[in-house]
PDB file of N, CA and C in Angstrom:
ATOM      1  N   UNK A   1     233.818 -63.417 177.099  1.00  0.00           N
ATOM      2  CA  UNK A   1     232.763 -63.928 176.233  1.00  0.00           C
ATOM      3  C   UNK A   1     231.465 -63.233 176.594  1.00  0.00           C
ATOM      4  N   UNK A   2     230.675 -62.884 175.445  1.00  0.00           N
ATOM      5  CA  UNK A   2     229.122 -61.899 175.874  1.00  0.00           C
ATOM      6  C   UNK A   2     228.446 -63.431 175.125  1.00  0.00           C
ATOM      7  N   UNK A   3     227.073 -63.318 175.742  1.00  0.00           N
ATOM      8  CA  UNK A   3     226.001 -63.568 175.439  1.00  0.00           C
ATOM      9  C   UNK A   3     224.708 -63.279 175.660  1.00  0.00           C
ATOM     10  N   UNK A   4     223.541 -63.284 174.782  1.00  0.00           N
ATOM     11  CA  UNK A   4     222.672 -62.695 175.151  1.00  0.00           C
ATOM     12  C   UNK A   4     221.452 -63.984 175.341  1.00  0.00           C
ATOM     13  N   UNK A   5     220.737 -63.603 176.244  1.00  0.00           N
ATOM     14  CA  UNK A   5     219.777 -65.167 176.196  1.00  0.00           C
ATOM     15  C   UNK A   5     218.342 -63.861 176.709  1.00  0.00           C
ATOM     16  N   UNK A   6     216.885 -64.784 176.661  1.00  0.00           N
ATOM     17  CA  UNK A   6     215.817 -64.029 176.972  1.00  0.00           C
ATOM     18  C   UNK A   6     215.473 -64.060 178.666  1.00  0.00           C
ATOM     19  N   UNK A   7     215.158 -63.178 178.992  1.00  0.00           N
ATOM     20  CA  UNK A   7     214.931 -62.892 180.491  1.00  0.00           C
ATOM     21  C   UNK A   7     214.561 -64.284 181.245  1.00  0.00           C
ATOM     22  N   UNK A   8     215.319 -64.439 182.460  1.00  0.00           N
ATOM     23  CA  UNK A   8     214.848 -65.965 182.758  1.00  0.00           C
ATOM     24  C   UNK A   8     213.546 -65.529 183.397  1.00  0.00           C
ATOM     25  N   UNK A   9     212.835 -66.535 184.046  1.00  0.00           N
ATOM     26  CA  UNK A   9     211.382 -65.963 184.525  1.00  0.00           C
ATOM     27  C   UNK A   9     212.117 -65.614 186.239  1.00  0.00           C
ATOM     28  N   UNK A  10     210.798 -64.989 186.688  1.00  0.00           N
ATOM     29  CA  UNK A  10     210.826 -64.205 188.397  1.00  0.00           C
ATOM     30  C   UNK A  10     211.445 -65.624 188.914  1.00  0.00           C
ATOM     31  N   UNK A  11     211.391 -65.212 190.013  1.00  0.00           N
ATOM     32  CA  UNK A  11     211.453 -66.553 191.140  1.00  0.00           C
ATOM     33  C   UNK A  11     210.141 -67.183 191.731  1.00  0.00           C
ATOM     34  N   UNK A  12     209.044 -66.142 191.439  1.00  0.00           N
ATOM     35  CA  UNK A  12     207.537 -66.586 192.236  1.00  0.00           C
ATOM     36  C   UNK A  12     206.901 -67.567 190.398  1.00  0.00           C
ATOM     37  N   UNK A  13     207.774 -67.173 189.395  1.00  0.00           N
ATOM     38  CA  UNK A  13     207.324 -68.649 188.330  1.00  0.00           C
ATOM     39  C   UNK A  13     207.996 -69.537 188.629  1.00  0.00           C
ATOM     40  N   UNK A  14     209.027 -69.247 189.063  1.00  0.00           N
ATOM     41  CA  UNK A  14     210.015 -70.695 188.569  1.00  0.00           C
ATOM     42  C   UNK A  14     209.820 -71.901 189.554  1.00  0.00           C
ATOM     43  N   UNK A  15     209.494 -71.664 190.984  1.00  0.00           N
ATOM     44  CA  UNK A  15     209.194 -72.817 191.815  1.00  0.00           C
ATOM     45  C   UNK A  15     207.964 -72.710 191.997  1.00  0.00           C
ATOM     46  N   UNK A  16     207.205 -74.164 192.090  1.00  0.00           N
ATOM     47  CA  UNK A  16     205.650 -74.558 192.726  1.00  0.00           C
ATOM     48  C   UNK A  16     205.412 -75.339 193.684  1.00  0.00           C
ATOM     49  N   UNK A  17     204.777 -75.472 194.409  1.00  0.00           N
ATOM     50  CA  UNK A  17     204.757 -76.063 195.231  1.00  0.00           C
ATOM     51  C   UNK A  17     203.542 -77.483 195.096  1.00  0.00           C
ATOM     52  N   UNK A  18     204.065 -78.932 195.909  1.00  0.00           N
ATOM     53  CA  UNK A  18     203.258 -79.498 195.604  1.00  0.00           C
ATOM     54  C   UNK A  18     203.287 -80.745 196.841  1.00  0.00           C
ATOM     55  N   UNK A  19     202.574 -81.866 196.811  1.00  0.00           N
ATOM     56  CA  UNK A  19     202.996 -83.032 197.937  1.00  0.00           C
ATOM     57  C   UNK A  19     203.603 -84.348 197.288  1.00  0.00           C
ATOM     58  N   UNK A  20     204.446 -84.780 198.016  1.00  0.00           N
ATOM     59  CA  UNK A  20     204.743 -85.842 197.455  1.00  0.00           C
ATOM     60  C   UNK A  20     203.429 -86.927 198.200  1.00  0.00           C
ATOM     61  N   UNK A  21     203.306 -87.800 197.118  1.00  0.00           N
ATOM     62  CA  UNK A  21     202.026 -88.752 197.227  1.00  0.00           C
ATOM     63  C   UNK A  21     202.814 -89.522 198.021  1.00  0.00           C
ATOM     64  N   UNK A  22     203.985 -90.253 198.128  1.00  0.00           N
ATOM     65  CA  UNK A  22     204.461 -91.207 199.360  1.00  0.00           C
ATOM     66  C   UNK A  22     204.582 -91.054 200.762  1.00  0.00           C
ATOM     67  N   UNK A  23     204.843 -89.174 201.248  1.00  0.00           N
ATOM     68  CA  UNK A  23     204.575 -88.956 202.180  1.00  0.00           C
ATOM     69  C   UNK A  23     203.595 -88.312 202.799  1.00  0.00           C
ATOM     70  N   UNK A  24     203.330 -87.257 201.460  1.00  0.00           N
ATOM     71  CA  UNK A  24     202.419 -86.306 202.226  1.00  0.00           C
ATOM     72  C   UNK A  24     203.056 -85.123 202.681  1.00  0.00           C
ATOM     73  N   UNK A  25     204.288 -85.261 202.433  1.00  0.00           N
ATOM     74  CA  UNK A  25     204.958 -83.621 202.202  1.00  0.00           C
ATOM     75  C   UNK A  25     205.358 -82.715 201.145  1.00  0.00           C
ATOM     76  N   UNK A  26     204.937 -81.406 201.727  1.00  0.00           N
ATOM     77  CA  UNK A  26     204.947 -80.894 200.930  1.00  0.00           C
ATOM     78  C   UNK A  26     206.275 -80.461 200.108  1.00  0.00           C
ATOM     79  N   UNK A  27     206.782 -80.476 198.757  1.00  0.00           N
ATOM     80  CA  UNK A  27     207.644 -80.481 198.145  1.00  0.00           C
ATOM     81  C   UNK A  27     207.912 -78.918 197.360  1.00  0.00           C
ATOM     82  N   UNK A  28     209.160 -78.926 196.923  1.00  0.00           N
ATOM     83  CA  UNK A  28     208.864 -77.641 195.949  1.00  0.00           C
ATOM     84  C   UNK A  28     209.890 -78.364 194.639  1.00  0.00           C
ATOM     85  N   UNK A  29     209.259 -77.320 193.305  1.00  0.00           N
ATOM     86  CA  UNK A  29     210.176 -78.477 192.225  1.00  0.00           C
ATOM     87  C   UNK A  29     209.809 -76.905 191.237  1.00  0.00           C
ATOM     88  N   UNK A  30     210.499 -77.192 189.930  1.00  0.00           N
ATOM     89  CA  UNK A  30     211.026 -76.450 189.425  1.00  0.00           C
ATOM     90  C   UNK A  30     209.599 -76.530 188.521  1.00  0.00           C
ATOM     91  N   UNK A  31     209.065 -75.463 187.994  1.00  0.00           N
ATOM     92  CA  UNK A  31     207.740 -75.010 187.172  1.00  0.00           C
ATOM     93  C   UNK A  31     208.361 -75.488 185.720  1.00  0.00           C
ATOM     94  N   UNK A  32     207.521 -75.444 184.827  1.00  0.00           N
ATOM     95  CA  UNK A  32     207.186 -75.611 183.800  1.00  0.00           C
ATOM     96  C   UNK A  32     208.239 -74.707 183.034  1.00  0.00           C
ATOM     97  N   UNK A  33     207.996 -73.619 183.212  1.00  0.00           N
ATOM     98  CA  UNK A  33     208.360 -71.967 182.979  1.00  0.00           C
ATOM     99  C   UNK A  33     209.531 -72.042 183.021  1.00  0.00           C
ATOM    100  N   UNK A  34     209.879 -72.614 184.235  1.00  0.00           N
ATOM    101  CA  UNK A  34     211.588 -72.047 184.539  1.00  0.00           C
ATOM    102  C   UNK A  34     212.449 -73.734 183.545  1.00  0.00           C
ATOM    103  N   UNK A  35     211.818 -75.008 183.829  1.00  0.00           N
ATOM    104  CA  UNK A  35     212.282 -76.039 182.857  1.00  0.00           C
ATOM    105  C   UNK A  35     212.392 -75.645 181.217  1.00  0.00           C
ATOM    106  N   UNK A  36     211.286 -74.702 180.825  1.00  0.00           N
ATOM    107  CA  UNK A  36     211.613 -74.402 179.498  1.00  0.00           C
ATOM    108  C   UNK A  36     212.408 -73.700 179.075  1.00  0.00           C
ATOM    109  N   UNK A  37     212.503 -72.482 180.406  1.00  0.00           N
ATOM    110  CA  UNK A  37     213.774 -71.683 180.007  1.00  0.00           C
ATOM    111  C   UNK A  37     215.092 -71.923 179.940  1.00  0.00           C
ATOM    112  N   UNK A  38     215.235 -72.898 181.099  1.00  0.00           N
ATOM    113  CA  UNK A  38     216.783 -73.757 181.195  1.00  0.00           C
ATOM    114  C   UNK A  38     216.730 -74.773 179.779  1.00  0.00           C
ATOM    115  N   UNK A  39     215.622 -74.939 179.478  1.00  0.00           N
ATOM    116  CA  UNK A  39     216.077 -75.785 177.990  1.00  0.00           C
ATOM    117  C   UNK A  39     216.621 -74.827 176.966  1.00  0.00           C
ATOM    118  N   UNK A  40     216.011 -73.560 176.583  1.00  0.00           N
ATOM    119  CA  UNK A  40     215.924 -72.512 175.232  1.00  0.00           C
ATOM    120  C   UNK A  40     217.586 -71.956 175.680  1.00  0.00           C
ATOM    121  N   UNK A  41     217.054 -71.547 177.498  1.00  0.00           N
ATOM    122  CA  UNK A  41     218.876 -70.707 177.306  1.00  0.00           C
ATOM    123  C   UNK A  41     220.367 -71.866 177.474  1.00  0.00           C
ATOM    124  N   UNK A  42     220.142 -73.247 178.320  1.00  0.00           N
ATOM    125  CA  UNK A  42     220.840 -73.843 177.139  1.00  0.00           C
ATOM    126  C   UNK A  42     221.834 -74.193 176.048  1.00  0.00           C
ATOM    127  N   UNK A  43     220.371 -74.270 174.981  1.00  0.00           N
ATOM    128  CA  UNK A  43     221.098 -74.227 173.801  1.00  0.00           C
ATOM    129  C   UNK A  43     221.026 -73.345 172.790  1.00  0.00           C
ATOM    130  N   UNK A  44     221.244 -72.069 173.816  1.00  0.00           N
ATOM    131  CA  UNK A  44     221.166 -70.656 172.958  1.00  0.00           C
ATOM    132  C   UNK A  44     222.838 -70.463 173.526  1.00  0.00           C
ATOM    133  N   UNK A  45     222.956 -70.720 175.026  1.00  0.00           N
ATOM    134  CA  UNK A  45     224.233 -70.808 175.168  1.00  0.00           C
ATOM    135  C   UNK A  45     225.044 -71.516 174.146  1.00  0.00           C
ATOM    136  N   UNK A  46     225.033 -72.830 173.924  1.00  0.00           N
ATOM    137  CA  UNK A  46     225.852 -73.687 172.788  1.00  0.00           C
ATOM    138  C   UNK A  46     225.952 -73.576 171.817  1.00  0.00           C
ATOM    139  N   UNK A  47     224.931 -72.836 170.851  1.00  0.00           N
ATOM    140  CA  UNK A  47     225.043 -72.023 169.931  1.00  0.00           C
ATOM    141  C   UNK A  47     225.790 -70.889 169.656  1.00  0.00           C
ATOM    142  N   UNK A  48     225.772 -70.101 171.153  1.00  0.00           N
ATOM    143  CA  UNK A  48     226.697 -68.725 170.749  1.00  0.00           C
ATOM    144  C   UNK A  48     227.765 -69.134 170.731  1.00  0.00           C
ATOM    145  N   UNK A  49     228.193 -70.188 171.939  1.00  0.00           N
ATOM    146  CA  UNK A  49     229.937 -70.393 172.634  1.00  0.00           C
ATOM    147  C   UNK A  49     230.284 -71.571 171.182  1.00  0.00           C
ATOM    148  N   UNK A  50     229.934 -71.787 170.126  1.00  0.00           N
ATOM    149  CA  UNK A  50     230.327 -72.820 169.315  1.00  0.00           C
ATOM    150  C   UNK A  50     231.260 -71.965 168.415  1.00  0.00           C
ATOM    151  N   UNK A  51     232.572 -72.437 168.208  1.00  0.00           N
ATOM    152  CA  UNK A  51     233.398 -71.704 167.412  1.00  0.00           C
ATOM    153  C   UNK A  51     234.491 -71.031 168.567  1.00  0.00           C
ATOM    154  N   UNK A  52     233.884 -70.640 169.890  1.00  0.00           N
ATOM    155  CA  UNK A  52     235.064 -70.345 170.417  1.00  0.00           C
ATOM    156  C   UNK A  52     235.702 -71.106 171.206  1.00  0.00           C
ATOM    157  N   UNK A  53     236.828 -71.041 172.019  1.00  0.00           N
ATOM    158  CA  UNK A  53     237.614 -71.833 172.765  1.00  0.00           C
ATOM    159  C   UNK A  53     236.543 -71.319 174.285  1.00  0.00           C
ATOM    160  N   UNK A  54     236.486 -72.439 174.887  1.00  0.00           N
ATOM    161  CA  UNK A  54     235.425 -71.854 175.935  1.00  0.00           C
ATOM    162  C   UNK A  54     236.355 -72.801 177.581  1.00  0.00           C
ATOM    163  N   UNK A  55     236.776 -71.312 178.466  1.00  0.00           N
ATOM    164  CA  UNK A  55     237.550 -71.339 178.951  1.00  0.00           C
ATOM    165  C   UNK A  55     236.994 -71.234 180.354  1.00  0.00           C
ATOM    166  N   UNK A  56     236.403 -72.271 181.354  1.00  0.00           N
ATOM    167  CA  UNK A  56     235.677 -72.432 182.478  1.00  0.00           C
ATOM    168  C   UNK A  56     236.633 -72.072 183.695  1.00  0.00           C
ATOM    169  N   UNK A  57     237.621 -71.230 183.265  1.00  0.00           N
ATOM    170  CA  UNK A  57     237.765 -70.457 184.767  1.00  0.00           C
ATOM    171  C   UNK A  57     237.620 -69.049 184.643  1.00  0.00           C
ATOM    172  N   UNK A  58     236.380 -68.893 184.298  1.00  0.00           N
ATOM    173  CA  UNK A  58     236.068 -67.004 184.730  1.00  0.00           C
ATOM    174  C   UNK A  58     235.994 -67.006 186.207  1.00  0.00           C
ATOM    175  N   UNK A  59     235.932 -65.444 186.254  1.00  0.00           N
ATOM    176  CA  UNK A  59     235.664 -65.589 188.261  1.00  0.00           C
ATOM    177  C   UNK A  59     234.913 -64.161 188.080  1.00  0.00           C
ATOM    178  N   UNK A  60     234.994 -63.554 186.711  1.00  0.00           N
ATOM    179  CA  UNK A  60     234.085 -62.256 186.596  1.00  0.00           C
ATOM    180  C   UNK A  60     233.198 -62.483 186.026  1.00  0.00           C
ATOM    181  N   UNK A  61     231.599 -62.170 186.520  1.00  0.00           N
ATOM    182  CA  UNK A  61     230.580 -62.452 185.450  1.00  0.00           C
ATOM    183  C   UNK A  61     229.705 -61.078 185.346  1.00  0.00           C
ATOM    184  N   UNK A  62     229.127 -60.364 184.524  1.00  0.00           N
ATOM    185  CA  UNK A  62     228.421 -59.040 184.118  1.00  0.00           C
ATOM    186  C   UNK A  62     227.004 -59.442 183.784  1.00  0.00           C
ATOM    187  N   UNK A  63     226.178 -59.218 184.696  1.00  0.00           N
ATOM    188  CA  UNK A  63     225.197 -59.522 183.716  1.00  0.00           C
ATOM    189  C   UNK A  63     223.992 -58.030 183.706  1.00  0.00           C
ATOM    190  N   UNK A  64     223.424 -58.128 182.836  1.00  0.00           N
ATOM    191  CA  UNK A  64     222.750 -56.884 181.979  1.00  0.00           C
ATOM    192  C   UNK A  64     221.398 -57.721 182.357  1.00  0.00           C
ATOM    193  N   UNK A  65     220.102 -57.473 182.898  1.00  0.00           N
ATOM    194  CA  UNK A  65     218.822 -57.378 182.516  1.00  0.00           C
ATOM    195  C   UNK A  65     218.162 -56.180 182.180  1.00  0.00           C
ATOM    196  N   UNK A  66     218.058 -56.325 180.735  1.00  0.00           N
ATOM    197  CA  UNK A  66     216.674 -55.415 179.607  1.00  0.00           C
ATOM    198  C   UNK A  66     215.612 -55.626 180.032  1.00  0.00           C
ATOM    199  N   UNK A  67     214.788 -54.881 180.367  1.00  0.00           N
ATOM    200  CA  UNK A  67     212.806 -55.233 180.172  1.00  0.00           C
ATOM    201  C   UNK A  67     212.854 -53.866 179.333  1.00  0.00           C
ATOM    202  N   UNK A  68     211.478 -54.605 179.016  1.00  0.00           N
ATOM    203  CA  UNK A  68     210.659 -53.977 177.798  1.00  0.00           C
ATOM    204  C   UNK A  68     209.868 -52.984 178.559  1.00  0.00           C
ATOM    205  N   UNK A  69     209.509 -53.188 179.368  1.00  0.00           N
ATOM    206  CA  UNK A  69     208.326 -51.922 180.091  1.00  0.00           C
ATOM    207  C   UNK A  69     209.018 -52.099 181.407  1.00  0.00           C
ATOM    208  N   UNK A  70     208.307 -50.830 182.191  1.00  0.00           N
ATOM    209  CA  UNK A  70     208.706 -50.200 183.475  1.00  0.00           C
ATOM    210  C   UNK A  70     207.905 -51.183 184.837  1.00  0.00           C
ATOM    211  N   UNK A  71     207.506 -52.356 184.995  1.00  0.00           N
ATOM    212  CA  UNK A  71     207.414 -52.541 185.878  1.00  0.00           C
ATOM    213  C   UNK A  71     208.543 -52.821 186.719  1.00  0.00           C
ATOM    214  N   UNK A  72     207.799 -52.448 188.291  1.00  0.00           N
ATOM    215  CA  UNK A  72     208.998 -53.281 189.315  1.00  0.00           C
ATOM    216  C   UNK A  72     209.099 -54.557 189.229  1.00  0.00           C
ATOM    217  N   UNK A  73     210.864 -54.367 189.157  1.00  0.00           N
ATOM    218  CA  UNK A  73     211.494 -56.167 189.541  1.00  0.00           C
ATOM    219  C   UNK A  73     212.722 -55.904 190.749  1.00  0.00           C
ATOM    220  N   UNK A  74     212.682 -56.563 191.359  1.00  0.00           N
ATOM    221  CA  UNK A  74     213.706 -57.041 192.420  1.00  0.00           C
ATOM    222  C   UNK A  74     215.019 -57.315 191.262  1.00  0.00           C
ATOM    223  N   UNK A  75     215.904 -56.704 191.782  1.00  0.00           N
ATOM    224  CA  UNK A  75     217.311 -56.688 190.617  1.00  0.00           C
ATOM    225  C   UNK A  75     217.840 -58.218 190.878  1.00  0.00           C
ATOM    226  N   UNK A  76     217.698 -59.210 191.718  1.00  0.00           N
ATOM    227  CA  UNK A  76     218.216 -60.222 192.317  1.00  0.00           C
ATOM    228  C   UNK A  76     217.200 -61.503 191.537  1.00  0.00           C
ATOM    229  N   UNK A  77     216.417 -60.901 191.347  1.00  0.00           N
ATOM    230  CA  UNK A  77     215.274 -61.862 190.743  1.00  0.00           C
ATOM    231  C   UNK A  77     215.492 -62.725 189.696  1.00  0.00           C
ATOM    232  N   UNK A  78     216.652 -63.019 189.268  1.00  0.00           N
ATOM    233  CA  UNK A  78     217.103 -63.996 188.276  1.00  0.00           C
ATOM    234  C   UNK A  78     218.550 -64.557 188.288  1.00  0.00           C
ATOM    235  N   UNK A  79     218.943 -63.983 189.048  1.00  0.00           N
ATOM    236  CA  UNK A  79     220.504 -64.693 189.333  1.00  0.00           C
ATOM    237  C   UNK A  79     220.906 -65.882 189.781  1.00  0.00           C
ATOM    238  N   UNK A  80     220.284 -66.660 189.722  1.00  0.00           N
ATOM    239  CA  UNK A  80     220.034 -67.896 190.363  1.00  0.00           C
ATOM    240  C   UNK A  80     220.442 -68.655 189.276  1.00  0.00           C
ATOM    241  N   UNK A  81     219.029 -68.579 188.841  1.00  0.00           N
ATOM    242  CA  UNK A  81     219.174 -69.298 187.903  1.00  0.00           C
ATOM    243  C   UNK A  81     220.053 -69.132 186.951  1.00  0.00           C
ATOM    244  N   UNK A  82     220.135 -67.712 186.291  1.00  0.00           N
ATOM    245  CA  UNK A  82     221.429 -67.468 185.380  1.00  0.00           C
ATOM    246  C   UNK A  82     222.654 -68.083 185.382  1.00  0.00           C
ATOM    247  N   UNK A  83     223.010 -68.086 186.635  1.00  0.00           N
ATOM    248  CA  UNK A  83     224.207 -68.406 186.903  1.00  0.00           C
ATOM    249  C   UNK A  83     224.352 -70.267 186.951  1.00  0.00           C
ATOM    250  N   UNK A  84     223.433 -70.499 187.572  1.00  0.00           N
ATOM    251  CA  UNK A  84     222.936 -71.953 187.054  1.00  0.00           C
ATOM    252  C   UNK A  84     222.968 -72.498 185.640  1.00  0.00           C
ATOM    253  N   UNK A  85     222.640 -72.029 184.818  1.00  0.00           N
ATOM    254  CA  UNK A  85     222.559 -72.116 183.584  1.00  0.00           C
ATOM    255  C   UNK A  85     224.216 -72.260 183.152  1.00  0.00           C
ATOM    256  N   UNK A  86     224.877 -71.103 183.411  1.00  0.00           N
ATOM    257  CA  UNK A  86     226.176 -71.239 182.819  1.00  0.00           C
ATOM    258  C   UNK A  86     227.258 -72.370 183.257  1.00  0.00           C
ATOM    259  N   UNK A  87     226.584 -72.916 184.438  1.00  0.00           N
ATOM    260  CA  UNK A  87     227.178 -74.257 185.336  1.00  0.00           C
ATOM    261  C   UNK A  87     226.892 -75.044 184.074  1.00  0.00           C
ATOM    262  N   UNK A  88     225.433 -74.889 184.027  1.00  0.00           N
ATOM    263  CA  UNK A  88     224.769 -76.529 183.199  1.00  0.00           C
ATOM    264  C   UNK A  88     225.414 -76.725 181.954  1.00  0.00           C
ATOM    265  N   UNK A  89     225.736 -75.173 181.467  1.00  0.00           N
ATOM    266  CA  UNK A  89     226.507 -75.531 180.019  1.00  0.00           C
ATOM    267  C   UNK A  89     227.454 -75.435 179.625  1.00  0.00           C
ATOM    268  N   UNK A  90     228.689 -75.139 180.813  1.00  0.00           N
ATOM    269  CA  UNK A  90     229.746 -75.313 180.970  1.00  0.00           C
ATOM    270  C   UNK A  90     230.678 -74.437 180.920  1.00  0.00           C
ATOM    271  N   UNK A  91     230.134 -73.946 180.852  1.00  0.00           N
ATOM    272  CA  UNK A  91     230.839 -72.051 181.091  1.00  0.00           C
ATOM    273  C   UNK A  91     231.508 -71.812 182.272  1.00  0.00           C
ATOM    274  N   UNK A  92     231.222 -72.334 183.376  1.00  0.00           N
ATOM    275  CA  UNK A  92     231.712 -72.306 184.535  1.00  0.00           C
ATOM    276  C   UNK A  92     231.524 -73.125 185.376  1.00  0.00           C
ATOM    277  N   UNK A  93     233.109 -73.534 185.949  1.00  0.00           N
ATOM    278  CA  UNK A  93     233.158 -74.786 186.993  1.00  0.00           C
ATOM    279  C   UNK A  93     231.817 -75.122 187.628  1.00  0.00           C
ATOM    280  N   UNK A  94     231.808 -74.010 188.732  1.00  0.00           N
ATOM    281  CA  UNK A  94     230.791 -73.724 190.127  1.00  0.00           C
ATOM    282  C   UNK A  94     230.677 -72.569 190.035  1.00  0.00           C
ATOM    283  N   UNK A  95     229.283 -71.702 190.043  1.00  0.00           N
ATOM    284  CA  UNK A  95     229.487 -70.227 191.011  1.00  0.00           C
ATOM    285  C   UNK A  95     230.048 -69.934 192.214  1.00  0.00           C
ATOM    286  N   UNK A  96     230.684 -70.725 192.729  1.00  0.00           N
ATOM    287  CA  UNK A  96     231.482 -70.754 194.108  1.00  0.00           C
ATOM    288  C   UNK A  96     232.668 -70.048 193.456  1.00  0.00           C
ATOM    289  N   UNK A  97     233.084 -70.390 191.944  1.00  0.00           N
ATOM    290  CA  UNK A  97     234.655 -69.855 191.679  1.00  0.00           C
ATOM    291  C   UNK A  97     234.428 -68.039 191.143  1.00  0.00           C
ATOM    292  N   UNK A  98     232.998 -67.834 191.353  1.00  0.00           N
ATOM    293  CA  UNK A  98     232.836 -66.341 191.031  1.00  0.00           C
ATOM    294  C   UNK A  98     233.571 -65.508 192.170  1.00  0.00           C
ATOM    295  N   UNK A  99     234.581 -64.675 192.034  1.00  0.00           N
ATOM    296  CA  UNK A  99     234.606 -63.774 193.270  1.00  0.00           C
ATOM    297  C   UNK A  99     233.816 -62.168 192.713  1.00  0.00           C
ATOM    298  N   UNK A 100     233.839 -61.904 191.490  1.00  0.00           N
ATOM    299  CA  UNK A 100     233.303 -60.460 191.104  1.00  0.00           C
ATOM    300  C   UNK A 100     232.038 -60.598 190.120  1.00  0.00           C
ATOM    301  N   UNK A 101     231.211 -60.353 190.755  1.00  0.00           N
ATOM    302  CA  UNK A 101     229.639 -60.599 190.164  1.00  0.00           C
ATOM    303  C   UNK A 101     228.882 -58.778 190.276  1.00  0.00           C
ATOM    304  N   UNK A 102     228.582 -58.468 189.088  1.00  0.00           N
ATOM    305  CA  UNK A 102     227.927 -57.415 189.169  1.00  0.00           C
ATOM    306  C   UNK A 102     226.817 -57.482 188.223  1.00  0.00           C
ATOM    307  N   UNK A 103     225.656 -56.929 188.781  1.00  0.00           N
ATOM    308  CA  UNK A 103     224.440 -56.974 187.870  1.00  0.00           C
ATOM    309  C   UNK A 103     223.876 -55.590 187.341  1.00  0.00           C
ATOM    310  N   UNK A 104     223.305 -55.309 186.618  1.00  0.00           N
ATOM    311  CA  UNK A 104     222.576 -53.934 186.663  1.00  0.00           C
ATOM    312  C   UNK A 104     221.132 -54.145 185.458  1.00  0.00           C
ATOM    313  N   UNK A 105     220.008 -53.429 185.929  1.00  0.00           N
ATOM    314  CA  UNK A 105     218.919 -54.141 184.739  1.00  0.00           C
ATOM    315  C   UNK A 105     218.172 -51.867 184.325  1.00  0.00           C
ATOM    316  N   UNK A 106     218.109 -52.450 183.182  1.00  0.00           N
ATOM    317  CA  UNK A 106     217.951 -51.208 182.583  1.00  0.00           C
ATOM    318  C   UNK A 106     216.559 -51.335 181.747  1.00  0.00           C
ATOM    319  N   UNK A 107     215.741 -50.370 181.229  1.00  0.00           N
ATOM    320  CA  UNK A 107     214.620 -50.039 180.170  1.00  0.00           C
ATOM    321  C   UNK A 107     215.339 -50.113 178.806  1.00  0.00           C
ATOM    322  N   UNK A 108     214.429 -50.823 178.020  1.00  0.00           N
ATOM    323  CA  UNK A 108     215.477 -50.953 176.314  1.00  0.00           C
ATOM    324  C   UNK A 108     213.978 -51.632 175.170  1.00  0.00           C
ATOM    325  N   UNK A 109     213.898 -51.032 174.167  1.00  0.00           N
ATOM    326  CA  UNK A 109     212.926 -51.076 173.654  1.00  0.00           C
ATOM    327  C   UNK A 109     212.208 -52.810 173.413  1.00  0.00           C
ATOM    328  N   UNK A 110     213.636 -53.858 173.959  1.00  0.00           N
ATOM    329  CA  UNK A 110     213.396 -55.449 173.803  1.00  0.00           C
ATOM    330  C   UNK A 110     214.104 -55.984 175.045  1.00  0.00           C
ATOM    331  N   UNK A 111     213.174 -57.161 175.630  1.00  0.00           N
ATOM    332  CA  UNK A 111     213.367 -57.380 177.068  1.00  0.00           C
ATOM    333  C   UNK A 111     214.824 -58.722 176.239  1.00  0.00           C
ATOM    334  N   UNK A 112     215.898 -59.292 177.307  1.00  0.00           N
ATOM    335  CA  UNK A 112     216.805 -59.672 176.957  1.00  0.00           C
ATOM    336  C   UNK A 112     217.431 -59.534 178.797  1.00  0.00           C
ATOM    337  N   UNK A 113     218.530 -60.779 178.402  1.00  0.00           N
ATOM    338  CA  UNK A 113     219.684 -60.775 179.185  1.00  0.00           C
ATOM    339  C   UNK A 113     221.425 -60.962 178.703  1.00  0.00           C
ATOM    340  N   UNK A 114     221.982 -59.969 178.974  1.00  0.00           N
ATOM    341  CA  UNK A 114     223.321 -60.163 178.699  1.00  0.00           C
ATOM    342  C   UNK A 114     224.262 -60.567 179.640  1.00  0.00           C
ATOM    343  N   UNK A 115     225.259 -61.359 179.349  1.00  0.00           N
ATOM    344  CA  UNK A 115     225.978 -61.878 179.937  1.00  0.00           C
ATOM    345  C   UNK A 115     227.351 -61.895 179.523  1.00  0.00           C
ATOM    346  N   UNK A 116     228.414 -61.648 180.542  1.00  0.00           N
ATOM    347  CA  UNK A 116     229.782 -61.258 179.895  1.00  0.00           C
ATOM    348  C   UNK A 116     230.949 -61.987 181.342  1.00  0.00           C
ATOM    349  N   UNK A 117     231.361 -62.808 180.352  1.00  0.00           N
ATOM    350  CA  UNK A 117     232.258 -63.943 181.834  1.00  0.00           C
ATOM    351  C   UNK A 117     233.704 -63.616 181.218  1.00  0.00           C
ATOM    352  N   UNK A 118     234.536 -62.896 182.133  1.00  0.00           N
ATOM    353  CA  UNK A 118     235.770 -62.792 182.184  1.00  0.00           C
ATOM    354  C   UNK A 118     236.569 -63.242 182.693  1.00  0.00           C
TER     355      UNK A 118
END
């Protein structure tokens, strides 16, 4: 199965840091940024996978990051969450059942993420 969803954000958006008012420690929790994106990709996931038979034991996953321009990114900088995502929407058991994970992120005239679970 391929799908394509929009670049999740870095890792320096997706967590913030803050205190919890009962103790006074400091906490970390998921940004704004990265909550909206787990909402859009989702149900961009449920949209694509609707119509097919959707079969939660892959153990191969491909994923493709597009940017639009040449800045540096850390190639690792979104796998987290990606792979999170396909937990949340059922695509896959656990990432624990991944044994073959390969990534590669390329220049392409529209920023994007592809994804391909075998």
């Amino acid at each position: 199965m391929r799908f394509i969803l929009s670049v999740p954000p870095s890792i320096n958006q997706l967590y913030k840091s803050g205190y919890n008012k009962r103790t006074g420690k400091q906490m970390w929790y998921k940004s704004e940024i990265g909550n909206a994106w787990q909402e859009e990709a989702l149900w961009e996931l449920k949209r694509q996978a609707k119509g097919h038979s959707v079969n939660n034991n892959f153990d191969t996953v491909y994923i493709t990051y597009c940017y639009n321009d040449r800045r540096r990114r850390d190639i690792d900088n979104g796998i987290k969450l990606t792979l999170d995502i396909l937990v949340k929407a059922g695509l896959l058991k656990d990432d624990s059942q991944i044994t073959f994970l390969q990534v590669q992120k390329t220049i392409g005239k529209k920023s994007y993420c592809m994804i391909e679970l075998l």
